[in-house]
Protein backbone atom coordinates (compact mmCIF):
# COMPACT_ATOMS: atom_id res chain seq x y z
CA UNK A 1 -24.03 -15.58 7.44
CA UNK A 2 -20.54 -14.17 8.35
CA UNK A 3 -17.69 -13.63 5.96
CA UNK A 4 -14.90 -15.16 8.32
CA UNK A 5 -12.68 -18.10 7.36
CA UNK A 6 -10.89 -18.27 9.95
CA UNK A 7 -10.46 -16.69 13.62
CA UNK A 8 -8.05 -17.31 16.09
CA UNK A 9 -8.87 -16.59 19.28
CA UNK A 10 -7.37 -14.93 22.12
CA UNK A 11 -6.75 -16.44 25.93
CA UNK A 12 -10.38 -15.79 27.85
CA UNK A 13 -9.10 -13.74 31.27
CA UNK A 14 -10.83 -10.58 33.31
CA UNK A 15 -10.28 -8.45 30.35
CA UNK A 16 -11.52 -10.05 27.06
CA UNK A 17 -9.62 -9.63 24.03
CA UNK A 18 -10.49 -7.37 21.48
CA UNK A 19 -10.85 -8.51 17.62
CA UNK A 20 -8.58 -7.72 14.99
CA UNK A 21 -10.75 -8.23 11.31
CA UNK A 22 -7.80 -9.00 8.28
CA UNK A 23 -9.99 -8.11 5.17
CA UNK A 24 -8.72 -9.94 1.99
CA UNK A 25 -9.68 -12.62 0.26
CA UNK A 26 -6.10 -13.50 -0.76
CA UNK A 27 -4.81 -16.43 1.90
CA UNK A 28 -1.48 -15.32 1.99
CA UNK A 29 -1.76 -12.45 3.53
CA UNK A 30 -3.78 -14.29 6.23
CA UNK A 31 -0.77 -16.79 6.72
CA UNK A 32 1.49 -14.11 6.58
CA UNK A 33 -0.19 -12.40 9.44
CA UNK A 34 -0.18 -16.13 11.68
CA UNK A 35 3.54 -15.86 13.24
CA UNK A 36 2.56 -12.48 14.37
CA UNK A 37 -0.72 -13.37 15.43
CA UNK A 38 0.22 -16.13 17.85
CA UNK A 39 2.44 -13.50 19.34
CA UNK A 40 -0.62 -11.19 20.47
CA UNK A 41 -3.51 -13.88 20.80
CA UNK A 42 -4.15 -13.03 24.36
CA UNK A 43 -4.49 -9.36 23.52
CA UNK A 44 -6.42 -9.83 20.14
CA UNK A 45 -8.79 -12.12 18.41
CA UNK A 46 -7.87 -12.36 14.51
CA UNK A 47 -10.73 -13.04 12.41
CA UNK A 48 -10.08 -13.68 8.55
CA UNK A 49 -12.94 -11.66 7.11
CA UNK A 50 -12.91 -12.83 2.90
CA UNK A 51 -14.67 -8.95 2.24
CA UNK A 52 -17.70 -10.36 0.74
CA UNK A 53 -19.88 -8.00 2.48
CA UNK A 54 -19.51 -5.20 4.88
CA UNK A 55 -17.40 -6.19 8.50
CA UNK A 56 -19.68 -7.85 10.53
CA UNK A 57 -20.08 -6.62 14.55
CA UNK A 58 -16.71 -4.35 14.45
CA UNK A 59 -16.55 -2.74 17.65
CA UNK A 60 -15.40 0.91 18.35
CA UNK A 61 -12.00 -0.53 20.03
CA UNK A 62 -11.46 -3.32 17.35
CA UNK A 63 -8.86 -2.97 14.85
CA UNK A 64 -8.37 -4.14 11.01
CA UNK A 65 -6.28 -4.87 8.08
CA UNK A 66 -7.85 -3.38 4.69
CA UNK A 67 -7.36 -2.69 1.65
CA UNK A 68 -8.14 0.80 0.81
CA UNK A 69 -10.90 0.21 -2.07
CA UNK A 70 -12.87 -2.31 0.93
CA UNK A 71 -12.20 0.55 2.89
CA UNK A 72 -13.96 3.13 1.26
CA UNK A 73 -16.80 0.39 0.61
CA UNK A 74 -17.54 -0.21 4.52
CA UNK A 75 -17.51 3.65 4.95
CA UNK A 76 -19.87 3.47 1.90
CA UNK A 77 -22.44 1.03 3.82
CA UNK A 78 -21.81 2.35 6.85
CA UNK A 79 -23.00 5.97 6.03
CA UNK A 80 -26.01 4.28 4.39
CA UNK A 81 -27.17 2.42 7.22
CA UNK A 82 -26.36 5.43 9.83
CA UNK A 83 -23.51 3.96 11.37
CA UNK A 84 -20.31 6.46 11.98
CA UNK A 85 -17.70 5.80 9.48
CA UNK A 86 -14.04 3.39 10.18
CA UNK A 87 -11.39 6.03 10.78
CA UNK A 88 -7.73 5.10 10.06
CA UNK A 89 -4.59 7.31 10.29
CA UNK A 90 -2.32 7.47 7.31
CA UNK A 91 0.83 9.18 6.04
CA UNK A 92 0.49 12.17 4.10
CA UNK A 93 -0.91 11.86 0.73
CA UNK A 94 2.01 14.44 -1.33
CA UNK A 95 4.93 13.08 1.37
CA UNK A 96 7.47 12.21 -1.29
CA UNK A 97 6.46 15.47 -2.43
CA UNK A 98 8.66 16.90 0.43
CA UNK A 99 12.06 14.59 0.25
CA UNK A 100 15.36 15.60 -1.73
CA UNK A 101 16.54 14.51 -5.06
CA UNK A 102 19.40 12.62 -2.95
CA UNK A 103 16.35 10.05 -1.99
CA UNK A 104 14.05 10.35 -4.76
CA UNK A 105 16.45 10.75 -8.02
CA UNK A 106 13.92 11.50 -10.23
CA UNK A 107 10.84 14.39 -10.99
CA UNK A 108 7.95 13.83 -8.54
CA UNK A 109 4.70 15.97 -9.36
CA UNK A 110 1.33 16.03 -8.15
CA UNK A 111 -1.66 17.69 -10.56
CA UNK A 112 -5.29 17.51 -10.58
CA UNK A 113 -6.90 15.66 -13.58
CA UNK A 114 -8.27 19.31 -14.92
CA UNK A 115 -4.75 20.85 -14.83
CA UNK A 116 -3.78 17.11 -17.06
CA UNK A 117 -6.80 17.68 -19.34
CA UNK A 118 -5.44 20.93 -20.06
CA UNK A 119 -2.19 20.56 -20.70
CA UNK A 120 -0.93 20.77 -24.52
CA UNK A 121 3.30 18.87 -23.22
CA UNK A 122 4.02 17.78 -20.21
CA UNK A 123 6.15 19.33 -17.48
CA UNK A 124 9.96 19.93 -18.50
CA UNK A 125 11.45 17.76 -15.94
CA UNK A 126 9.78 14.96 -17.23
CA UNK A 127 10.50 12.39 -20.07
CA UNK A 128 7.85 11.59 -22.87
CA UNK A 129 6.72 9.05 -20.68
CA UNK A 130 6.36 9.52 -17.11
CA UNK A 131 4.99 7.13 -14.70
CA UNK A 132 1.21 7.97 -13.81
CA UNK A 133 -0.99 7.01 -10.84
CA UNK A 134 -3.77 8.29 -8.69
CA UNK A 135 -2.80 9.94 -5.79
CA UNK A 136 -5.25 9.03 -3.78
CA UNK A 137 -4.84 5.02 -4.12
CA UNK A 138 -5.62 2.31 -6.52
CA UNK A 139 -7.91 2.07 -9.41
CA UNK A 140 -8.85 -0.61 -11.51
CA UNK A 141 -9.17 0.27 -14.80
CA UNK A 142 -6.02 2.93 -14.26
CA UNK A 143 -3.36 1.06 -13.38
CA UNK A 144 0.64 2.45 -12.48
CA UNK A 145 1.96 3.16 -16.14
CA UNK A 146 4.00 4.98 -17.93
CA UNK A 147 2.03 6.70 -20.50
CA UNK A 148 2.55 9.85 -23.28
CA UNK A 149 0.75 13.28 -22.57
CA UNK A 150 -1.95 11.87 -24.80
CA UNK A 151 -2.06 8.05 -23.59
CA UNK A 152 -2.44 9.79 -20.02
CA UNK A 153 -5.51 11.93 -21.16
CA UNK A 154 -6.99 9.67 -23.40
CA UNK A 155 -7.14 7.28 -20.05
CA UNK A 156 -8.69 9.55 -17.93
CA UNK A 157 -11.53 10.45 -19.93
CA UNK A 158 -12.49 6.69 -20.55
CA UNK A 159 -11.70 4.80 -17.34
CA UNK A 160 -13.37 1.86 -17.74
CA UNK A 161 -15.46 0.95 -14.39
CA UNK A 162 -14.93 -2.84 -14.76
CA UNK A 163 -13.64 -4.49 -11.49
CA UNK A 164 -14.70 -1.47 -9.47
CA UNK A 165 -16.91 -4.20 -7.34
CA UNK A 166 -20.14 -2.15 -7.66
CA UNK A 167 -23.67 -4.32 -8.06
CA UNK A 168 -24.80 -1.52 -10.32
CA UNK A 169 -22.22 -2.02 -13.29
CA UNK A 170 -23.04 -3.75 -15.77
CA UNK A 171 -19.45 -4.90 -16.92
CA UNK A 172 -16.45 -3.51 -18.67
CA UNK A 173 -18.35 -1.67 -21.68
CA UNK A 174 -19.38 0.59 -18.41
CA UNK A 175 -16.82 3.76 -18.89
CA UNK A 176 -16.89 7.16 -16.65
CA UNK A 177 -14.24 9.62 -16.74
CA UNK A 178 -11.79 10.39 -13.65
CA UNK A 179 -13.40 13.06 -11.27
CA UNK A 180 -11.31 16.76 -12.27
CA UNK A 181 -10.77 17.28 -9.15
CA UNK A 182 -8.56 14.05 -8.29
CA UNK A 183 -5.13 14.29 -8.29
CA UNK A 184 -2.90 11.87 -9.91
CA UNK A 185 0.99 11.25 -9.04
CA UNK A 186 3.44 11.66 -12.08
CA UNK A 187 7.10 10.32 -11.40
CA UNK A 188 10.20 9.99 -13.64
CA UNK A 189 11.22 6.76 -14.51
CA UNK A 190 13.78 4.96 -12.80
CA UNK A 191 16.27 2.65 -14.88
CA UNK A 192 18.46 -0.31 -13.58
CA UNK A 193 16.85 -1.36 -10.69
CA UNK A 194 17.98 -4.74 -9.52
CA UNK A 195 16.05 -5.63 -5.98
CA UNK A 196 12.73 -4.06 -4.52
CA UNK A 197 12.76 -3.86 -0.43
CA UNK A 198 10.13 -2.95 1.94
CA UNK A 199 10.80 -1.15 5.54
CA UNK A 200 7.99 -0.96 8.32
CA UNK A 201 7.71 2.46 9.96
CA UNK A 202 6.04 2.50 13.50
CA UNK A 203 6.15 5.00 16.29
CA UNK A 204 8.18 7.32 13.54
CA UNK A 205 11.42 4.54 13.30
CA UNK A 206 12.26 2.50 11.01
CA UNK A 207 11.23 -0.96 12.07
CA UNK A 208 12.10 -3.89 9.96
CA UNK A 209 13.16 -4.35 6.31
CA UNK A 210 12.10 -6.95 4.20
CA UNK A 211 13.03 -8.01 0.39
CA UNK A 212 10.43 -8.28 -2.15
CA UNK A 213 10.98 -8.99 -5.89
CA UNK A 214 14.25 -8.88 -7.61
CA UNK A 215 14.88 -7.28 -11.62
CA UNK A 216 16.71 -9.26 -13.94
CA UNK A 217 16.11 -7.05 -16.74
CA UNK A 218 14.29 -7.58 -20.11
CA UNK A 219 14.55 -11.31 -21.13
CA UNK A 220 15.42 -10.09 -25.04
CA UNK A 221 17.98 -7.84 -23.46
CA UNK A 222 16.93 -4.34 -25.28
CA UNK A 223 13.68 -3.29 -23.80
CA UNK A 224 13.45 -1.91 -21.09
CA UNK A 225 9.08 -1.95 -20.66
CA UNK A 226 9.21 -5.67 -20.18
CA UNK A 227 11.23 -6.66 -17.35
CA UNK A 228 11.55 -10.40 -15.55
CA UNK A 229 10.73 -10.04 -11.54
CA UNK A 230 11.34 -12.35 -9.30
CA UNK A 231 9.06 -12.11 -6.10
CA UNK A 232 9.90 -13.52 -2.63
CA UNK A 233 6.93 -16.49 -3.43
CA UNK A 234 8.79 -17.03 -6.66
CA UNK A 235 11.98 -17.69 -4.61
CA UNK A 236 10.63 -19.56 -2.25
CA UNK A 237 8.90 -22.07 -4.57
CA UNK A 238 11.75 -22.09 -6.54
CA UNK A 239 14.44 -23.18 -3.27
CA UNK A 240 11.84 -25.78 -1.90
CA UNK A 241 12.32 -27.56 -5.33
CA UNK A 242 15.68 -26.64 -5.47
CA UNK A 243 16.24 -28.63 -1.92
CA UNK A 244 14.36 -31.64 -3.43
CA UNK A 245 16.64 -32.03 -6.34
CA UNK A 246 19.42 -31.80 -3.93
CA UNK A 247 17.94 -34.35 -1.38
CA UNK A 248 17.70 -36.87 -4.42
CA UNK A 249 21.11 -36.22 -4.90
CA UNK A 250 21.28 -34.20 -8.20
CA UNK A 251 23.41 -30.93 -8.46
CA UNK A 252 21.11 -27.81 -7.29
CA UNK A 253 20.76 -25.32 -9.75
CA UNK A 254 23.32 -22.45 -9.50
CA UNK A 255 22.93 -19.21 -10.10
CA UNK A 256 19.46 -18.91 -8.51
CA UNK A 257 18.34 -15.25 -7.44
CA UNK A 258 18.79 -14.38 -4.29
CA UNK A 259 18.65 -11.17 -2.20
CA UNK A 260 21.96 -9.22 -1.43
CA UNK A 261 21.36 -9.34 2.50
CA UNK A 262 23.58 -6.26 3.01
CA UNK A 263 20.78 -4.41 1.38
CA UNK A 264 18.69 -4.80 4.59
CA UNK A 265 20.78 -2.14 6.74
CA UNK A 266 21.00 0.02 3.68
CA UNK A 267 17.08 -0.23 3.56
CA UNK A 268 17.01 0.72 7.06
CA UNK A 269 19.42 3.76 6.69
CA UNK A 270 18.17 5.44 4.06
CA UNK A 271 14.61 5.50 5.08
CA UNK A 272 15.56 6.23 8.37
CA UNK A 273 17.04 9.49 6.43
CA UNK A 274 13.72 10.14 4.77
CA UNK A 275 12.01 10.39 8.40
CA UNK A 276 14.58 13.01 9.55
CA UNK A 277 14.29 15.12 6.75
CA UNK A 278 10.48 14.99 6.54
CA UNK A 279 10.59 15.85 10.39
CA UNK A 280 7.96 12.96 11.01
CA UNK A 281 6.14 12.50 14.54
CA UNK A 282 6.14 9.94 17.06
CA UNK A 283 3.14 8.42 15.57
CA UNK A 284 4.15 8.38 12.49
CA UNK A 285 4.04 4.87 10.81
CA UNK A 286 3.57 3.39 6.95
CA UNK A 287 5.63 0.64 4.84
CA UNK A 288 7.98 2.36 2.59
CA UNK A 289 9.58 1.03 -0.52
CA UNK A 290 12.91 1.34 -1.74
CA UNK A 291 14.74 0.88 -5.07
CA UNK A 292 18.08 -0.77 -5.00
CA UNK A 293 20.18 -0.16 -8.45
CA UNK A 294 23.31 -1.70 -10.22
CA UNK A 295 25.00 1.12 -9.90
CA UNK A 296 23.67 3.98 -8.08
CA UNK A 297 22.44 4.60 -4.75
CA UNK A 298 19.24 3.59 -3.17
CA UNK A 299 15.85 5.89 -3.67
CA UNK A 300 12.35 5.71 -2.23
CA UNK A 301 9.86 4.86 -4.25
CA UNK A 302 6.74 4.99 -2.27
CA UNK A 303 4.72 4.61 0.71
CA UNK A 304 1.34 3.31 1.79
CA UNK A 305 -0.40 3.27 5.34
CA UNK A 306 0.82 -0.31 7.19
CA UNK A 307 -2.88 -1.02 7.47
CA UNK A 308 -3.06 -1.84 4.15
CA UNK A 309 0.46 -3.09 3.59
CA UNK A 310 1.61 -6.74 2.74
CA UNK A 311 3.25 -8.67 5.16
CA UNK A 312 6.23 -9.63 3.05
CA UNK A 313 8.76 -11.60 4.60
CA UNK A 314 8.90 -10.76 8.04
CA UNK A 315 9.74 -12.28 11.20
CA UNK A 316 7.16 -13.66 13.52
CA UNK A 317 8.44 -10.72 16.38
CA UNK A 318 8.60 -8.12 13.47
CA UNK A 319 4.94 -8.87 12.90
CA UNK A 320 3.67 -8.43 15.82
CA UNK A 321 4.79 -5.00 16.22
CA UNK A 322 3.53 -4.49 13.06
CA UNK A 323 0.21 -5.87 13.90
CA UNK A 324 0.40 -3.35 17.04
CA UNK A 325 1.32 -0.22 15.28
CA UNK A 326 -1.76 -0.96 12.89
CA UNK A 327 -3.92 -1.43 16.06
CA UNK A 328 -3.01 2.03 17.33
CA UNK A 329 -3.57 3.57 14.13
CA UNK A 330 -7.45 3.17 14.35
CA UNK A 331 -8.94 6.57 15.35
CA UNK A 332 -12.14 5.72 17.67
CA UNK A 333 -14.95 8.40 18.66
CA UNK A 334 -13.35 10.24 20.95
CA UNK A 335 -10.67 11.56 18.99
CA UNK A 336 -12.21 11.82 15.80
CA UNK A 337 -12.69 15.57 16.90
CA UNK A 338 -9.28 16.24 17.11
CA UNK A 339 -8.40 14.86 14.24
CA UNK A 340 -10.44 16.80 12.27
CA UNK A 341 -9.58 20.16 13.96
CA UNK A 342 -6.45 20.21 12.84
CA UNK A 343 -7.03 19.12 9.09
CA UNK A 344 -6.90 22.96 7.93
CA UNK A 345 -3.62 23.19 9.78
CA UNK A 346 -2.51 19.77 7.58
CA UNK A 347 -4.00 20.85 4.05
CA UNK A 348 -1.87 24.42 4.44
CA UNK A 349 1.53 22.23 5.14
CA UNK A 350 0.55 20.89 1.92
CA UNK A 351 0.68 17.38 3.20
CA UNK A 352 4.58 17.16 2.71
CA UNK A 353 5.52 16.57 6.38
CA UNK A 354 5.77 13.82 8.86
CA UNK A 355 1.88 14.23 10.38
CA UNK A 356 -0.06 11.84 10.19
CA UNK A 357 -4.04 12.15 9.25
CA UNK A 358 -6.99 10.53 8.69
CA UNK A 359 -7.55 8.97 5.30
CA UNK A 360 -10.14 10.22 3.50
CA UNK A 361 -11.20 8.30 0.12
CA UNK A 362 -10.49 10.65 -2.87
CA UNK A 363 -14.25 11.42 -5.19
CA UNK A 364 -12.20 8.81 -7.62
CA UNK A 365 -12.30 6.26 -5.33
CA UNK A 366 -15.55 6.91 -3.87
CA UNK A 367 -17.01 6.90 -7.14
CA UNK A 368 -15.36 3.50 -8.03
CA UNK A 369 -16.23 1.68 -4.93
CA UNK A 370 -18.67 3.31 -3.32
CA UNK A 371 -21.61 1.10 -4.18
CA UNK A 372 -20.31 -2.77 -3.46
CA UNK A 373 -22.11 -3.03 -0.49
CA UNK A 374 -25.19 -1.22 -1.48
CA UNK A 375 -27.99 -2.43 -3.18
């Protein structure tokens, strides 16, 4: 039985289209992906694969939309049944290791969960409470936090394994500590930040930039752990019933949340900044997010390969391209060699410039998710 949902299918001519998988069970990404779709279908045939099971029939020219834990689970079943593995260029791991304080505004550090372990205070840059995350993507059980020295160490040794997606576990009393050698991201925290944007690199430019969630601080007004966001799906729930009340005649309710639009060329600038200082490539491509504050300038605050991106928010044209830069960033047979040749080359740069490389699952993740698909 296939996983699909859905599939739309691309005009038939001398020259059949190829298939492009989205891998998610969550429909809106699917929908998302439709205005850009339609754009393409007589290049591409979109399948919505739910990620039940391993990608049915992907062929070496097809491309995909995954999530990186899926990911790492194909790879997973594909080694196990002999198949070669799904190859996918990425940004560099450490690259907001390389920008300036003038885009980052805050202590950015990279160490290894031994050098954490080992640590009696925590770096002088940072607070008391730093934000902590694995470098190397998600992990349930660890989420993005801001933890103490000892929160931070005390989670590492007793990551719990629950939603990890692996037939073996047998549920959240199932605990394993973090691998020593995985390397976990610790960042300063960053205060008044009113709206959350995301920008689309491709073909090293900055794309498109769309708005995301907006702050509007801690409902009691004191804290500062407990914010109120808005998202864009909030918003637009929120104006649909808005232009209801109106239709029926009764006064719309003001002071709804909305996005300052100038933002959008501000969005654009400043990560177009970040790509000129990190001296990126032609190929160069990921969705970057940016901080807007009350009263401050903008920062980066991260940046994740477009393959595994969500669509938030943008135009049907904007998708497409999108959809195309993801396509190109599958790495087939044939240059899997070169790839890999230059890989020494990348690890001595330390991973802080503008190349792009393949991702390769960190022994966290492969130890998390490694064993959904297998039996």
């Amino acid at each position: 039985m296939k996983a699909s949902a859905e599939k739309i299918h691309g005009e038939q001519g001398d020259s059949p289209a190829r298939d492009f998988h989205i891998v998610t069970d969550l429909q809106w990404i699917w929908e998302s992906f439709k205005s850009g779709e339609e754009l393409l279908s007589g290049q591409w045939n979109f399948e919505h694969d739910l990620g039940l099971w391993p990608i049915p029939h992907l062929g070496e020219n097809d491309a995909l939309w995954i999530d990186p834990a899926s990911l790492v689970a194909n790879n997973a079943w594909r080694a196990h049944d002999g198949q070669p593995p799904i190859l996918l260029l990425a940004p560099p791991d450490r690259w907001l290791d390389g920008l300036s304080q003038r885009l980052l505004d805050r202590p950015v550090a990279f160490r290894s969960v031994a050098e954490i372990l080992d640590m009696h205070k925590l770096p002088e840059a940072f607070s008391e409470r730093p934000w902590a995350q694995p470098a190397e993507g998600r992990i349930s059980g660890f989420r993005a936090a801001r933890r103490s020295l000892a929160q931070l160490q005390h989670d590492l040794l007793t990551v719990s394994d629950h939603g990890s997606g692996s037939r073996a576990s047998t549920g959240p009393a199932h605990r394993r500590q973090a691998p020593e050698e995985s390397i976990i991201r610790l960042e300063g925290h960053i205060t008044d930040i009113t709206e959350e944007w995301m920008v689309a690199v491709a073909g090293g430019v900055a794309l498109a930039a769309s708005p995301y969630c907006i702050h509007q601080g801690s409902p009691d007004g004191a804290s500062s752990e407990s914010e109120e966001i808005v998202t864009i799906f909030d918003l637009s729930a929120t104006r649909q019933v808005a232009s209801s009340i109106e239709a029926e005649g009764i006064a719309g309710k003001s002071g709804m949340p909305h996005f300052d639009e100038g933002h959008r060329s501000m969005a654009l600038g400043i990560v177009g900044d970040a790509l000129t200082q990190s001296h990126v490539q032609d190929d160069f491509a990921g969705m970057i997010d940016v901080a807007f504050r009350a009263e401050r300038p903008p920062v980066i605050l991260e940046i994740a390969p477009l393959w595994c991106s969500g669509p938030y928010g943008f135009s049907s044209t904007e998708q497409a391209s999108i959809l195309k830069a993801i396509a190109s960033g599958r790495v087939g047979a044939a240059e899997e060699s070169g790839c890999h040749a230059g890989a020494d080359e990348r690890a001595m740069r330390n991973e802080q410039d503008g190349t792009m490389k393949v991702f390769t699952a960190g022994p966290w993740m492969r130890q998390h998710y490694a064993q959904r698909y297998i039996r």
